[in-house]
N, C-alpha and C. Protein backbone atom coordinates (compact mmCIF):
# COMPACT_ATOMS: atom_id res chain seq x y z
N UNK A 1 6.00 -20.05 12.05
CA UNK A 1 6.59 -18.76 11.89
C UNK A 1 8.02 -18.96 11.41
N UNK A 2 8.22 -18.65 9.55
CA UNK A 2 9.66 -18.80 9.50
C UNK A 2 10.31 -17.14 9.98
N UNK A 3 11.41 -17.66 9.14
CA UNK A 3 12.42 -16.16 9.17
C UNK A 3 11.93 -15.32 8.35
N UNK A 4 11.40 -15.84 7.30
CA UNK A 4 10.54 -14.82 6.10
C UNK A 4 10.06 -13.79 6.39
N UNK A 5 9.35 -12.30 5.82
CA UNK A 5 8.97 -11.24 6.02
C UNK A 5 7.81 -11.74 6.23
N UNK A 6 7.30 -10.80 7.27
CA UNK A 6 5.69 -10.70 7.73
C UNK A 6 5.12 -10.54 6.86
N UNK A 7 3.66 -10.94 6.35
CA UNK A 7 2.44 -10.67 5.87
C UNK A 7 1.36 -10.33 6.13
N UNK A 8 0.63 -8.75 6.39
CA UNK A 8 -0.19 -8.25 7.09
C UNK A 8 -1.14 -8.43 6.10
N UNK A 9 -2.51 -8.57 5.89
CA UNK A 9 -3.47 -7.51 5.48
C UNK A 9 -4.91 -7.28 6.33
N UNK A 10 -5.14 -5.86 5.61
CA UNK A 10 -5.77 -4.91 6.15
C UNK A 10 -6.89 -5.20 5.77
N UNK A 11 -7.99 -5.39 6.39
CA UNK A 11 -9.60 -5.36 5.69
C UNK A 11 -10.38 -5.05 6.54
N UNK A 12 -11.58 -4.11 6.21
CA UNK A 12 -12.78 -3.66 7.95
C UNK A 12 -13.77 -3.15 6.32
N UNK A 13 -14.91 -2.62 7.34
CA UNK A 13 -15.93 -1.91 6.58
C UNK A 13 -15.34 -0.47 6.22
N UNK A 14 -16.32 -0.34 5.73
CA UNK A 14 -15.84 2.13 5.41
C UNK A 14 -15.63 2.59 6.58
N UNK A 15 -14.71 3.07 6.47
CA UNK A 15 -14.70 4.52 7.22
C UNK A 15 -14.39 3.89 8.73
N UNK A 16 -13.68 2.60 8.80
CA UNK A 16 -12.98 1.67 9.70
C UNK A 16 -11.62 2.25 10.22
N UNK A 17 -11.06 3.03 9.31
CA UNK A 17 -9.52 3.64 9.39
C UNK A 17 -8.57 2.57 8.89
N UNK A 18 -8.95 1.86 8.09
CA UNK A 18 -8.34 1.00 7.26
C UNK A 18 -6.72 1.77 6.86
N UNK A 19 -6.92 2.74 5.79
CA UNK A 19 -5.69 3.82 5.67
C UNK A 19 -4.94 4.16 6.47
N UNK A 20 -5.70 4.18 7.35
CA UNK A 20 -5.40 5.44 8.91
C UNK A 20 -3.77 4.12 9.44
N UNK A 21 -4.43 3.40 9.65
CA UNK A 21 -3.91 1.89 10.89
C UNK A 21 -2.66 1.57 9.12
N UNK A 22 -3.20 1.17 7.57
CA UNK A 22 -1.80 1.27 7.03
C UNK A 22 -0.73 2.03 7.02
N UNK A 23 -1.12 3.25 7.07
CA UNK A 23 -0.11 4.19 7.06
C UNK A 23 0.94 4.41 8.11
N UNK A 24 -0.04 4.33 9.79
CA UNK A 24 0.60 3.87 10.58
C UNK A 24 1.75 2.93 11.09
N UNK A 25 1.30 1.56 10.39
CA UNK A 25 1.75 0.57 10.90
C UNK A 25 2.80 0.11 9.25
N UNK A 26 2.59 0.98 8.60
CA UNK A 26 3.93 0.86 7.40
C UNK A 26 5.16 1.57 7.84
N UNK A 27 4.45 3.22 8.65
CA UNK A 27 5.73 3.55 9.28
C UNK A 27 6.32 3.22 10.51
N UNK A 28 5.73 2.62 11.25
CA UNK A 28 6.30 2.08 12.26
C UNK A 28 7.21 0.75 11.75
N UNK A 29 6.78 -0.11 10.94
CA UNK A 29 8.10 -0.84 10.56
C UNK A 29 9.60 -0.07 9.49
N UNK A 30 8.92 0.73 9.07
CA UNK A 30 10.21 1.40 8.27
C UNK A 30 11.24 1.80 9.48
N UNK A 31 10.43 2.52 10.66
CA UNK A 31 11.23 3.24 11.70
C UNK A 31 12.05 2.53 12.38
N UNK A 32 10.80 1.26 12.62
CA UNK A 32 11.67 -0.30 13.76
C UNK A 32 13.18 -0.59 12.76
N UNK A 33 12.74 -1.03 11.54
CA UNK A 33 13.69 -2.10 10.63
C UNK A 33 14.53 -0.90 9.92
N UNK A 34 14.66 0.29 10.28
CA UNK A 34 15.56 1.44 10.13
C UNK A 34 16.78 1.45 11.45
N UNK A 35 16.07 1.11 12.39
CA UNK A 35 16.92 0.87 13.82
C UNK A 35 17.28 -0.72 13.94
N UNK A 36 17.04 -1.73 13.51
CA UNK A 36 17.41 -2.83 13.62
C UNK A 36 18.38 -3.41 12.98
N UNK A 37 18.65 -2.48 11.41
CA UNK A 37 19.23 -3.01 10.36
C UNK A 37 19.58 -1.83 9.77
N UNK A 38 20.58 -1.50 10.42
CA UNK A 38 21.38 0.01 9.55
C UNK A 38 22.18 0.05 8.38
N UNK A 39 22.56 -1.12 8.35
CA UNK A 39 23.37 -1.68 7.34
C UNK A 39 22.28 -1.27 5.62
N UNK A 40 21.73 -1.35 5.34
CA UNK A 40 20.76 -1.30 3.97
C UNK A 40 19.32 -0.65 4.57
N UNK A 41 18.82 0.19 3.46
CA UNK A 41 17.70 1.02 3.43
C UNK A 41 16.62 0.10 4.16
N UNK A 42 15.33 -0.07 4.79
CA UNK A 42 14.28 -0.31 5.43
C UNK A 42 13.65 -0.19 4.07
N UNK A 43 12.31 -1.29 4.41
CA UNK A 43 11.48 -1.24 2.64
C UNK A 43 10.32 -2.01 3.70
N UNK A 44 9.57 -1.89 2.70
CA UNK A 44 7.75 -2.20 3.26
C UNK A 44 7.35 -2.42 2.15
N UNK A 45 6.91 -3.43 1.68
CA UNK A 45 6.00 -3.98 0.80
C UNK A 45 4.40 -3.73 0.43
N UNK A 46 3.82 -2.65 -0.78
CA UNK A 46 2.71 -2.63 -0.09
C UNK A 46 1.70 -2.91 -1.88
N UNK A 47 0.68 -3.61 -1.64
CA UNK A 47 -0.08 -3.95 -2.67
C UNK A 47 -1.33 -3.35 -2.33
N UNK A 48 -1.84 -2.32 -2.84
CA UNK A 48 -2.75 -1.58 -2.72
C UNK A 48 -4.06 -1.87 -3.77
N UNK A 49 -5.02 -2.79 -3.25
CA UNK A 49 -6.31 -3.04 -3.97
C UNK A 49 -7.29 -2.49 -3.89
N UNK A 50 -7.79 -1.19 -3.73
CA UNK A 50 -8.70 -0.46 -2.97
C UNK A 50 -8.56 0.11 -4.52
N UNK A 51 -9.62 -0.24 -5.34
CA UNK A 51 -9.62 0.36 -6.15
C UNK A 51 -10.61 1.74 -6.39
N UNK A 52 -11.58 1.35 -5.56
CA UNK A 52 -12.20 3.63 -4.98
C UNK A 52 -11.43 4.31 -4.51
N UNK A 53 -10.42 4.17 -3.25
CA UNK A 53 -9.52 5.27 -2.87
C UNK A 53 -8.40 4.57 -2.48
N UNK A 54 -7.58 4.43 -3.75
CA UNK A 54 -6.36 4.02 -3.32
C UNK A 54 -5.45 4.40 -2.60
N UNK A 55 -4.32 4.07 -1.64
CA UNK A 55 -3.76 5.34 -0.76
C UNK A 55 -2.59 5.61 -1.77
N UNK A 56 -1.95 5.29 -2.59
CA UNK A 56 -0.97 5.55 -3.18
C UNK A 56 -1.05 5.44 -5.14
N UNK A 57 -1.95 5.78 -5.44
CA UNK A 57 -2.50 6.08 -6.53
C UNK A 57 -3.73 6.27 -7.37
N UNK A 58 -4.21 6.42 -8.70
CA UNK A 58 -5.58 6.77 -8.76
C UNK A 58 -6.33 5.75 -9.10
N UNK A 59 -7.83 6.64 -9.01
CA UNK A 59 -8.66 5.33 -8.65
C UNK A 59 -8.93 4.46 -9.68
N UNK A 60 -9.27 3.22 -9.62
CA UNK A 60 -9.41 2.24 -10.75
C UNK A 60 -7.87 1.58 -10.81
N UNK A 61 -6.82 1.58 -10.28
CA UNK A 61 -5.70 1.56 -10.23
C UNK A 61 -5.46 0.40 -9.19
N UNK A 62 -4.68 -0.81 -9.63
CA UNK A 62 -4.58 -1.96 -8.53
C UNK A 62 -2.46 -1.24 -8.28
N UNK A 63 -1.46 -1.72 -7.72
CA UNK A 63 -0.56 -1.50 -7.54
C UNK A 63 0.40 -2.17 -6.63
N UNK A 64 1.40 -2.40 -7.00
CA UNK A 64 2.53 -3.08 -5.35
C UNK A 64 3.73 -2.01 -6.10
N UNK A 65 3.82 -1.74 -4.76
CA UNK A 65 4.79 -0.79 -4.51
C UNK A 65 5.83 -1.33 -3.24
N UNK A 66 7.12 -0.62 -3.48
CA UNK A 66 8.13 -0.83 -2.30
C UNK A 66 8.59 0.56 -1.54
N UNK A 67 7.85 0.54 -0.07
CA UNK A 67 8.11 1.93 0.12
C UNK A 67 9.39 1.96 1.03
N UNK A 68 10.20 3.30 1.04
CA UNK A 68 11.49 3.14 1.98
C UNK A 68 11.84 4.61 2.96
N UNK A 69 10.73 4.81 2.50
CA UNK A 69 10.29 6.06 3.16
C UNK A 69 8.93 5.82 4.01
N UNK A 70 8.93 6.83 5.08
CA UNK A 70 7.26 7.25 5.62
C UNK A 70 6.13 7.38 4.93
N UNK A 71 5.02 7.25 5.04
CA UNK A 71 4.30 7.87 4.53
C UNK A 71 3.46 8.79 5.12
N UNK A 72 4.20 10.31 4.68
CA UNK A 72 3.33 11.58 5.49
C UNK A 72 2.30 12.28 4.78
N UNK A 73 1.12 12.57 5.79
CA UNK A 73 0.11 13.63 4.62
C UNK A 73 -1.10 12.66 4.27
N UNK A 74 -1.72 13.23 3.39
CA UNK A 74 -2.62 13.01 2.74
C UNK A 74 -2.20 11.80 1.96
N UNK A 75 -3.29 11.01 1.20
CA UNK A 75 -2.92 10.28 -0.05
C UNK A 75 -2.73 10.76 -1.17
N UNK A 76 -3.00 12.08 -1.41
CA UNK A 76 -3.05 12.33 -2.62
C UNK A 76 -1.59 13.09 -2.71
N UNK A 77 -0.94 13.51 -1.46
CA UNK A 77 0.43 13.50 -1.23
C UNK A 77 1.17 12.56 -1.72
N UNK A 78 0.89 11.40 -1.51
CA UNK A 78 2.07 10.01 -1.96
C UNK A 78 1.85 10.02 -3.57
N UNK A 79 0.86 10.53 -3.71
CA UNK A 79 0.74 9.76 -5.51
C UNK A 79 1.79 10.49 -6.58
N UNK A 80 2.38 11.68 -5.90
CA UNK A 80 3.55 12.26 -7.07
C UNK A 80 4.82 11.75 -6.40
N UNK A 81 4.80 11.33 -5.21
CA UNK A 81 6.57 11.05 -4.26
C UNK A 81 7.01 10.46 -5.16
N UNK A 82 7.84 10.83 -5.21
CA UNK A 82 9.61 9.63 -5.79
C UNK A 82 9.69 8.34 -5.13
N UNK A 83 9.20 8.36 -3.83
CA UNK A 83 9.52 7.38 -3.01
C UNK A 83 8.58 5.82 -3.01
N UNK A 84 7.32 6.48 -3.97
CA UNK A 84 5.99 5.57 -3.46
C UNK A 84 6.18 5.45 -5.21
N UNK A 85 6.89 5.25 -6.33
CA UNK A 85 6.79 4.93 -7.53
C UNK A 85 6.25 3.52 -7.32
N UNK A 86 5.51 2.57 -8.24
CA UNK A 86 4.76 1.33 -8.68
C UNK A 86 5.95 0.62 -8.97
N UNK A 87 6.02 -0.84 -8.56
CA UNK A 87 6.59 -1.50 -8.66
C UNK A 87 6.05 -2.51 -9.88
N UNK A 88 4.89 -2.37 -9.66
CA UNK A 88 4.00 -3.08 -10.75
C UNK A 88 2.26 -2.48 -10.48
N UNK A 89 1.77 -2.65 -11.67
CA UNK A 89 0.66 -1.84 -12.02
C UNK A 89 -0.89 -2.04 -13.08
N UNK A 90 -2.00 -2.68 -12.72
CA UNK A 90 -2.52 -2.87 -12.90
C UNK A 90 -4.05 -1.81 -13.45
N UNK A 91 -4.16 -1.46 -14.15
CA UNK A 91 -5.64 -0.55 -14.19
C UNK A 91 -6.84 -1.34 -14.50
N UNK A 92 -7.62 -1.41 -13.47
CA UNK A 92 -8.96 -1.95 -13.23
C UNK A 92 -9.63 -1.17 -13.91
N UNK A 93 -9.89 -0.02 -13.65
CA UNK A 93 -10.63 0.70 -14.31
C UNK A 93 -12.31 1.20 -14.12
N UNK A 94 -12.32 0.74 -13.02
CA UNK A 94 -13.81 1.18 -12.18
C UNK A 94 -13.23 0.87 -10.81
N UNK A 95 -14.17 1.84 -10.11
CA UNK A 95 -14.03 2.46 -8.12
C UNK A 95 -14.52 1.20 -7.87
N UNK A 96 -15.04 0.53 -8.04
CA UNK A 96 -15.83 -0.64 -7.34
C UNK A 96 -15.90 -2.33 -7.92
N UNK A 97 -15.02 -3.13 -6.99
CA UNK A 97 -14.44 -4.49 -7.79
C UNK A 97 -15.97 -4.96 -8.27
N UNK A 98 -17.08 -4.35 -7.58
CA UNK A 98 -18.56 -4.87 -7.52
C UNK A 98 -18.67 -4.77 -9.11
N UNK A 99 -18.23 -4.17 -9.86
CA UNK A 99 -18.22 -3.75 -11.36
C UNK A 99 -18.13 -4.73 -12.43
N UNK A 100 -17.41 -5.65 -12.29
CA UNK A 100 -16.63 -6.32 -12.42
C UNK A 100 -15.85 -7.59 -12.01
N UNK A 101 -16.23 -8.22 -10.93
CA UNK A 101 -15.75 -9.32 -10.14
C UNK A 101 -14.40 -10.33 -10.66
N UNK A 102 -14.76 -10.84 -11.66
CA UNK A 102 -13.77 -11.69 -12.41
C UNK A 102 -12.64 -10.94 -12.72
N UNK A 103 -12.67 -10.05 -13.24
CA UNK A 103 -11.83 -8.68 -14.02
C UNK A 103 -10.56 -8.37 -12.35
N UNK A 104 -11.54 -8.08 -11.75
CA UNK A 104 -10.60 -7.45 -10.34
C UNK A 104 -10.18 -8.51 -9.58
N UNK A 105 -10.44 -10.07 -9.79
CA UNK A 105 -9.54 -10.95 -9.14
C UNK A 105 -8.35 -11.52 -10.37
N UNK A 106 -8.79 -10.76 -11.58
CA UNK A 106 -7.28 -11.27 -12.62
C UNK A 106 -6.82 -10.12 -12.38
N UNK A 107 -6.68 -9.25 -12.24
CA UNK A 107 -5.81 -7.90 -12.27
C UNK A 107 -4.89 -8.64 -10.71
């Protein structure tokens, strides 16, 4: 365990609350590392591969984003925020990496 930023990821079957537990646990570190470190904005790192229902953009869409804000609402809420803009941006281009295999591990 260095000093480096944590590295979470998220993976279960459908309808696991996969979203549910990111959204959660993105704002709970914005909130923690908002109170720990007042000095500079709080940021969360998030690379979103869910290319059927992405939480922060549309589908067929790979993405890393830097969020510095909450994320409240719906997903389809985050996809116009100011706050959740793409840091970098990939279009897969089909809901399902099954489509495609090779394609969605170069993206």
């Amino acid at each position: 365990r260095g000093g480096g930023p944590a590295v979470v990821v998220v993976v279960g079957a459908r309808n696991s609350g996969k979203s549910s537990f990111l959204r959660l646990l993105a704002n709970a570190v914005l909130a923690n590392a908002a109170l720990r470190r007042p000095s500079g904005p709080p940021a969360v790192g998030l690379l979103d591969c869910d290319v059927g229902q992405p939480e922060l953009g549309p589908a067929g869409l790979l993405s890393l984003r830097t969020l510095h804000e909450p994320l409240l609402g719906p997903p389809l809420a985050h996809r116009r925020a100011a706050h959740v803009a793409a840091d970098a941006a990939v279009c897969f281009g089909a809901a399902s990496p099954a489509a495609d295999p090779r394609a969605y591990v170069a993206a």
